[in-house]
Protein backbone atom coordinates (compact mmCIF):
# COMPACT_ATOMS: atom_id res chain seq x y z
CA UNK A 1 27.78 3.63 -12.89
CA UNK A 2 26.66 2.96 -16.64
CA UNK A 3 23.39 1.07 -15.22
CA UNK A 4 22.58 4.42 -12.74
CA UNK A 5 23.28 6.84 -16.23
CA UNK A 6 21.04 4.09 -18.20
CA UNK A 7 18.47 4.88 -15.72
CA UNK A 8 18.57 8.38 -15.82
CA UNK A 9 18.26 8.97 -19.58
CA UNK A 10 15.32 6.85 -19.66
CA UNK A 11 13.52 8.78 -16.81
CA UNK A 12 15.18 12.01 -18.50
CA UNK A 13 13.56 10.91 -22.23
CA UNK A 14 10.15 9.58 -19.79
CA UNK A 15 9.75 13.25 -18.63
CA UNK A 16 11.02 14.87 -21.93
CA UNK A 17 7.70 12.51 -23.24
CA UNK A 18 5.17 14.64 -21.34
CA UNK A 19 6.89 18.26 -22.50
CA UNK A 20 6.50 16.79 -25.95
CA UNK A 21 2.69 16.04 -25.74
CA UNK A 22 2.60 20.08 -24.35
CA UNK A 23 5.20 22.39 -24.92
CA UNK A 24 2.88 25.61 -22.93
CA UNK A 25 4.38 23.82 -19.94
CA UNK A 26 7.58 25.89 -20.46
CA UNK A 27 5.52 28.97 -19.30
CA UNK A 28 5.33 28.02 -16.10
CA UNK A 29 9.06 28.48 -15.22
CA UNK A 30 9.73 31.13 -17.67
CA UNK A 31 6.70 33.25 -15.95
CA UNK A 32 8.11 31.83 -12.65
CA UNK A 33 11.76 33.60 -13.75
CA UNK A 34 10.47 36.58 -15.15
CA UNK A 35 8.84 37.21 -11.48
CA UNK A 36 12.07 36.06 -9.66
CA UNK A 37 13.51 38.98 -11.70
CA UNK A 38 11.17 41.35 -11.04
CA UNK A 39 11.27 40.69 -7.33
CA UNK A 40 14.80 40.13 -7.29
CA UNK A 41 15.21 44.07 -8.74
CA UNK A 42 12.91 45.39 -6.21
CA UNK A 43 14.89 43.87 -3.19
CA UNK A 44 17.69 45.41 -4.39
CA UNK A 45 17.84 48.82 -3.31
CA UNK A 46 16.15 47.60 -0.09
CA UNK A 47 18.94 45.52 0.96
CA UNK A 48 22.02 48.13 -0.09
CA UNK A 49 20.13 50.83 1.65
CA UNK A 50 19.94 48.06 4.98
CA UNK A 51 23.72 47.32 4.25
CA UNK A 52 25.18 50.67 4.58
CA UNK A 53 22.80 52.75 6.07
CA UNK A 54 23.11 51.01 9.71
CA UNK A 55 26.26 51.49 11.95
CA UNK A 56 26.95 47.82 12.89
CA UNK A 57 28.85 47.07 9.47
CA UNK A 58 27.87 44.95 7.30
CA UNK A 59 30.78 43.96 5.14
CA UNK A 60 32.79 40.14 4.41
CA UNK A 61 35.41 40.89 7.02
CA UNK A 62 34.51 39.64 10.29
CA UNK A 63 31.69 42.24 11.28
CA UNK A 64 28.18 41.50 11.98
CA UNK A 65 25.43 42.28 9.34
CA UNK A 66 22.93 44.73 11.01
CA UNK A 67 18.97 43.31 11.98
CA UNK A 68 17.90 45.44 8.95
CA UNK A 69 19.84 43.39 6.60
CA UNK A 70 18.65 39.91 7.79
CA UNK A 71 14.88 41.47 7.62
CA UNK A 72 14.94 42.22 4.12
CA UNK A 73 17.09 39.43 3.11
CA UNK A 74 14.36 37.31 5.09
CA UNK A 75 11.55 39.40 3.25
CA UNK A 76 13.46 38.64 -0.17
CA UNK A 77 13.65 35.25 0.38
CA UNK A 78 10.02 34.58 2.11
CA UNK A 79 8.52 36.71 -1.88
CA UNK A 80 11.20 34.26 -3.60
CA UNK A 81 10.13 31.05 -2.56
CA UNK A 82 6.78 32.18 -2.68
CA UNK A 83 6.42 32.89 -6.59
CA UNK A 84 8.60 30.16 -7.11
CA UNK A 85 6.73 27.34 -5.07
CA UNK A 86 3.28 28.85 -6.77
CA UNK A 87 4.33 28.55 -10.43
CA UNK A 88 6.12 24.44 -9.44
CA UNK A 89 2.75 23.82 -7.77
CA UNK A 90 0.90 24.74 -11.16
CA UNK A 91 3.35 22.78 -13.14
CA UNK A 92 2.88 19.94 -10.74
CA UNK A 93 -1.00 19.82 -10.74
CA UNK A 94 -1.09 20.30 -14.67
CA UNK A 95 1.72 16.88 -14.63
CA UNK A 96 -0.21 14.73 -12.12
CA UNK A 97 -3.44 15.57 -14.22
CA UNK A 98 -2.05 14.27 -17.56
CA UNK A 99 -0.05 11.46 -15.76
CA UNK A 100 -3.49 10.02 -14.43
CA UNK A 101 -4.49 10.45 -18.14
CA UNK A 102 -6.99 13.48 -16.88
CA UNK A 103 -6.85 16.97 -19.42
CA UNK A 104 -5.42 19.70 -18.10
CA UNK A 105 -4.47 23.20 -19.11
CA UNK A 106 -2.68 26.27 -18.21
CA UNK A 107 -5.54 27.59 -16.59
CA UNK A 108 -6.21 24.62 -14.42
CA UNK A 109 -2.87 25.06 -13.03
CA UNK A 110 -3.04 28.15 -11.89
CA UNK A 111 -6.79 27.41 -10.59
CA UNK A 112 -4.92 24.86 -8.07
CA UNK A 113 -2.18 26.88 -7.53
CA UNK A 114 -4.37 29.91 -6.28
CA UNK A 115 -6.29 26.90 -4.19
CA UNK A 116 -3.51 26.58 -2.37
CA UNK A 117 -2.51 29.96 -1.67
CA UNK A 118 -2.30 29.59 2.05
CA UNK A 119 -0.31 26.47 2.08
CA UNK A 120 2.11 28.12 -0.20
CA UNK A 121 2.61 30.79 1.56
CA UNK A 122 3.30 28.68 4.93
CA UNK A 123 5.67 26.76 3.19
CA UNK A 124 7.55 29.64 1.77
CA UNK A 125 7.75 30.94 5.37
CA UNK A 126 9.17 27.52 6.20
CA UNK A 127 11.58 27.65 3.48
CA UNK A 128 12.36 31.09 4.34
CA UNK A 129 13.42 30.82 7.59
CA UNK A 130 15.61 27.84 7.12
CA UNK A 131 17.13 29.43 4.34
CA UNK A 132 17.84 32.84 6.62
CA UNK A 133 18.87 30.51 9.61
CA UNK A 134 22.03 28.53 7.17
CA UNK A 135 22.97 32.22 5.42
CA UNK A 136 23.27 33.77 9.15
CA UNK A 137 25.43 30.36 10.26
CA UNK A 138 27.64 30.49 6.88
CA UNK A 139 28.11 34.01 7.68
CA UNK A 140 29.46 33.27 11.34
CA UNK A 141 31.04 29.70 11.56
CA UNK A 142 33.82 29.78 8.50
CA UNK A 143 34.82 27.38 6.14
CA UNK A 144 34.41 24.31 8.27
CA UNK A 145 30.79 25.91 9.33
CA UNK A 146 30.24 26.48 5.45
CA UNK A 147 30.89 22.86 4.60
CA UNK A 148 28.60 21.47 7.93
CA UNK A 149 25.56 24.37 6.36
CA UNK A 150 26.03 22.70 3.13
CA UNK A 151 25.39 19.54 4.11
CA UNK A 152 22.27 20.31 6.60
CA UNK A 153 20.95 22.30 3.34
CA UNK A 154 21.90 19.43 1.15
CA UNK A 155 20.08 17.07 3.86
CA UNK A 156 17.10 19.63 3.87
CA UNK A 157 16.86 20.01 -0.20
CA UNK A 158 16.33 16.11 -0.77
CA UNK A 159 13.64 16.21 2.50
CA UNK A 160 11.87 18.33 0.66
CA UNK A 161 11.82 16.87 -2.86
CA UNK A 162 8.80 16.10 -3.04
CA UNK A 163 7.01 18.95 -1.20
CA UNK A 164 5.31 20.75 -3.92
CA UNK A 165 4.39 17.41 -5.98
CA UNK A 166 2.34 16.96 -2.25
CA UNK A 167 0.55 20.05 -1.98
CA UNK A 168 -0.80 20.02 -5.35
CA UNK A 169 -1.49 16.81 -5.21
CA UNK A 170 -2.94 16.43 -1.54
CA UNK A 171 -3.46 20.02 -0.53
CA UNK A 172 -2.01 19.53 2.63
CA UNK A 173 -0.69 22.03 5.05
CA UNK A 174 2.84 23.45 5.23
CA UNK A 175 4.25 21.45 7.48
CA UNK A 176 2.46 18.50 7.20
CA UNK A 177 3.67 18.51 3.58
CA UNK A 178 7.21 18.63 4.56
CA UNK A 179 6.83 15.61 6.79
CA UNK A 180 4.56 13.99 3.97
CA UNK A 181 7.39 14.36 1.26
CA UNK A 182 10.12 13.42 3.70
CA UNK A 183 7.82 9.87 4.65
CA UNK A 184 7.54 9.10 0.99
CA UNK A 185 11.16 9.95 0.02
CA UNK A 186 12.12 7.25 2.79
CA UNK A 187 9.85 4.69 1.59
CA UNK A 188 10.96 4.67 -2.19
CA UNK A 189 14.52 6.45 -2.13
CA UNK A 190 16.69 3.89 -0.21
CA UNK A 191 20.34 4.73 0.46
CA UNK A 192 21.16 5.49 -2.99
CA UNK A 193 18.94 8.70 -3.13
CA UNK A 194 21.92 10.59 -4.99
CA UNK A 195 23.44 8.12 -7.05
CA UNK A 196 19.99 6.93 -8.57
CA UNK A 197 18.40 10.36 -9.00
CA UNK A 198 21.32 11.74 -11.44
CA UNK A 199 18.58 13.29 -13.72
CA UNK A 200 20.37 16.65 -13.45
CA UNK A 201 23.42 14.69 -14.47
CA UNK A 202 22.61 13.10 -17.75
CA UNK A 203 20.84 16.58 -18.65
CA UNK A 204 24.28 18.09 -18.30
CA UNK A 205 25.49 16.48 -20.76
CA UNK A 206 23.55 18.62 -23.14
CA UNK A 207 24.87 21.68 -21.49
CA UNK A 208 28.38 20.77 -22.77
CA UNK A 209 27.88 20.86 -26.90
CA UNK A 210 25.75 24.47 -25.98
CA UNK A 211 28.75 25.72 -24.44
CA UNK A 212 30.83 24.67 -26.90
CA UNK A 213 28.79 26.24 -29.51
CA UNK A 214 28.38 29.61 -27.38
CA UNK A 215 32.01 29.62 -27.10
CA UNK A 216 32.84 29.31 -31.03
CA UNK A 217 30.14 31.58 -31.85
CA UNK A 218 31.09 34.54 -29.52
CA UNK A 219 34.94 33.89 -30.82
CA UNK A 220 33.66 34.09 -34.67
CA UNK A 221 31.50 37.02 -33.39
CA UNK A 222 34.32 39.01 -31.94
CA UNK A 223 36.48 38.39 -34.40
CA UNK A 224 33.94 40.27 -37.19
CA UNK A 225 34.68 43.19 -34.73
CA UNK A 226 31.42 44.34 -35.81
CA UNK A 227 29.33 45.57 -32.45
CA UNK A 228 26.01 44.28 -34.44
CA UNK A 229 27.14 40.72 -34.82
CA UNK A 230 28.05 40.58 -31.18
CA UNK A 231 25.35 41.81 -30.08
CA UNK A 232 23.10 39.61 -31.87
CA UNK A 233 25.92 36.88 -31.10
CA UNK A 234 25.58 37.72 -27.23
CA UNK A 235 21.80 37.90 -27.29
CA UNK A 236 21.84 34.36 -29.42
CA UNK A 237 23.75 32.77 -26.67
CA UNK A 238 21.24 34.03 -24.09
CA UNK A 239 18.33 32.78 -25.48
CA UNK A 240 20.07 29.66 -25.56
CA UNK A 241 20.97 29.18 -22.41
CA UNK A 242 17.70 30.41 -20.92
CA UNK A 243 15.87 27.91 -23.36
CA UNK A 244 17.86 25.53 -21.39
CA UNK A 245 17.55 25.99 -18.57
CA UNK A 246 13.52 26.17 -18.88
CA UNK A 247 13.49 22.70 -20.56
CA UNK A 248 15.72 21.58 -17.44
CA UNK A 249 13.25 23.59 -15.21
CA UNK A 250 10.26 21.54 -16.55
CA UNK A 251 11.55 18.20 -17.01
CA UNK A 252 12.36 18.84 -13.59
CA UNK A 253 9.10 19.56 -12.29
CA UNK A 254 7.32 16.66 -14.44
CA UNK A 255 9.62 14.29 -12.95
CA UNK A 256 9.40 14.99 -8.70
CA UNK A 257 5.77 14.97 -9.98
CA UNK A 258 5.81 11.56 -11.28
CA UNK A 259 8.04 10.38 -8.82
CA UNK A 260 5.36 11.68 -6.28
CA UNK A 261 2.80 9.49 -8.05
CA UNK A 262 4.97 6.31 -8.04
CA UNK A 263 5.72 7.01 -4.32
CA UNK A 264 2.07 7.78 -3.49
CA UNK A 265 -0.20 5.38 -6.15
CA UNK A 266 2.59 3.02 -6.88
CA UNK A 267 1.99 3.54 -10.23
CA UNK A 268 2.64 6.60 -12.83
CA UNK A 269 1.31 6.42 -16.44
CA UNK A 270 2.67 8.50 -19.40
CA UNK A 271 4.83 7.34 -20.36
CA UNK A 272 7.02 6.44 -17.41
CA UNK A 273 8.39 2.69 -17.41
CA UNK A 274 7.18 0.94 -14.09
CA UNK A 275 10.08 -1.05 -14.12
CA UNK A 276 12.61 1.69 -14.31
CA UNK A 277 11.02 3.73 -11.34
CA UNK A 278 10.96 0.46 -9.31
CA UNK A 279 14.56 -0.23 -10.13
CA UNK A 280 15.95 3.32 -9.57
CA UNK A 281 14.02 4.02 -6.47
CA UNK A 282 14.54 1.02 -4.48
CA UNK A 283 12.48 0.39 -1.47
CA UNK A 284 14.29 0.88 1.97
CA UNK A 285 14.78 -2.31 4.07
């Protein structure tokens, strides 16, 4: 267990390397949130209107959600994955740029992004559908069902890993990328896909002191009973959290890209220790 952690900081303070050299990489998930949020508000009177406006109930008690429902949900989720596989491409072509020591900017990002409009829409209709397809089956099959969904979207979230890190870097087709990113995850993840990729886990740890903090500040905040401190208290805490969870966003994003380029090249650059890929992403036999 200490050895897998070891591994992760490094590849967490490997990809933290590349944010350092250019912090304008945070734009690309911060414009990819503002858009969720902007799409996310204009689904929303859509999908009441489709919830209570049809008479085959749509409610958490045993009835059937009505076609409408499960057209805009399938609309909201088909927009969703769209802007957010577009703005993770652009991140990913900017990474795989600097990583083969090539300059890149914000602008060439989005250049490759909008190259590969059409295979980021197919894959967001991919996406979409399987993500419609386990929502309709956790909505029908229980708790049991819930647990079996979670695992086939568990099975289908590692599959795809690698998906955008492929179509910026190869500019292949929808489905062809899925198979692509599956094929490489296989040849470099091994068995131990889970317990050797705990990036997300060692970042974590960061999110405990922040909470901490949050938690002590909003206390001290409340207890000024002055509305103006907690306000800018509250707001504080917020930008907080969302700088977190950008930095987690990006390092994110560098890293399936550089794993991409170990799994592809068999080699990585910037920063990224050979050894450590080799030893956290062990071949399959």
């Amino acid at each position: 267990m200490a050895g897998k952690f070891a591994r992760s900081w490094a590849l967490m303070k490997a990809s933290a390397g590349v944010l350092r050299t250019d912090k304008s990489l945070l734009l690309f998930p911060l414009l990819s949130g503002l858009c969720c949020i902007v799409v996310a508000a204009s689904f929303l009177l859509p999908v009441v209107l489709a919830l209570v406006g049809h008479g085959h109930g749509t409610d958490f008690d045993g009835r059937r959600f009505s076609p409408a429902y499960y057209a805009v949900l399938f609309a909201f989720y088909l927009v969703q994955y769209f802007v957010i596989a577009f703005f993770n491409t652009a991140l990913a072509g900017v990474v795989l740029r600097r990583l083969r020591g090539e300059p890149a900017g914000l602008a060439d990002g989005f250049a490759l992004a909008r190259s590969r409009l059409g295979s980021i829409f197919g894959y967001a209709l991919i996406a979409a559908t399987v993500g419609l397809f386990l929502r309709a089956l956790q909505e029908r099959l229980g708790l049991v069902g819930r647990f079996v969904v979670g695992l086939f979207g568990l099975a289908w979230t590692v599959a795809t890993f690698l998906v955008v890190p492929v179509l910026a870097g190869e500019g292949a087709g929808p489905v062809d990328a899925v198979k692509r990113s599956a094929e490489l995850l296989r040849q470099t993840w091994g068995e131990n896909v889970i317990g050797n990729a705990g990036l997300g886990v060692a970042f974590g740890l960061f999110f405990i002191p922040v909470a901490l903090l949050a938690g002590v500040l909003m206390i001290g905040a409340v207890a000024t009973q002055s509305i103006v401190v907690i306000v800018l208290a509250g707001a504080l805490v917020l930008v907080g959290f969302v700088l977190l969870g950008l930095v987690q966003s990006t390092l994110q994003g560098i890293y399936a890209a550089a794993l991409y380029r170990y799994a592809e090249a068999g080699e990585v650059g910037g920063g990224f220790d050979q050894a450590l890929l080799e030893s956290a992403f062990r071949p399959k036999r």
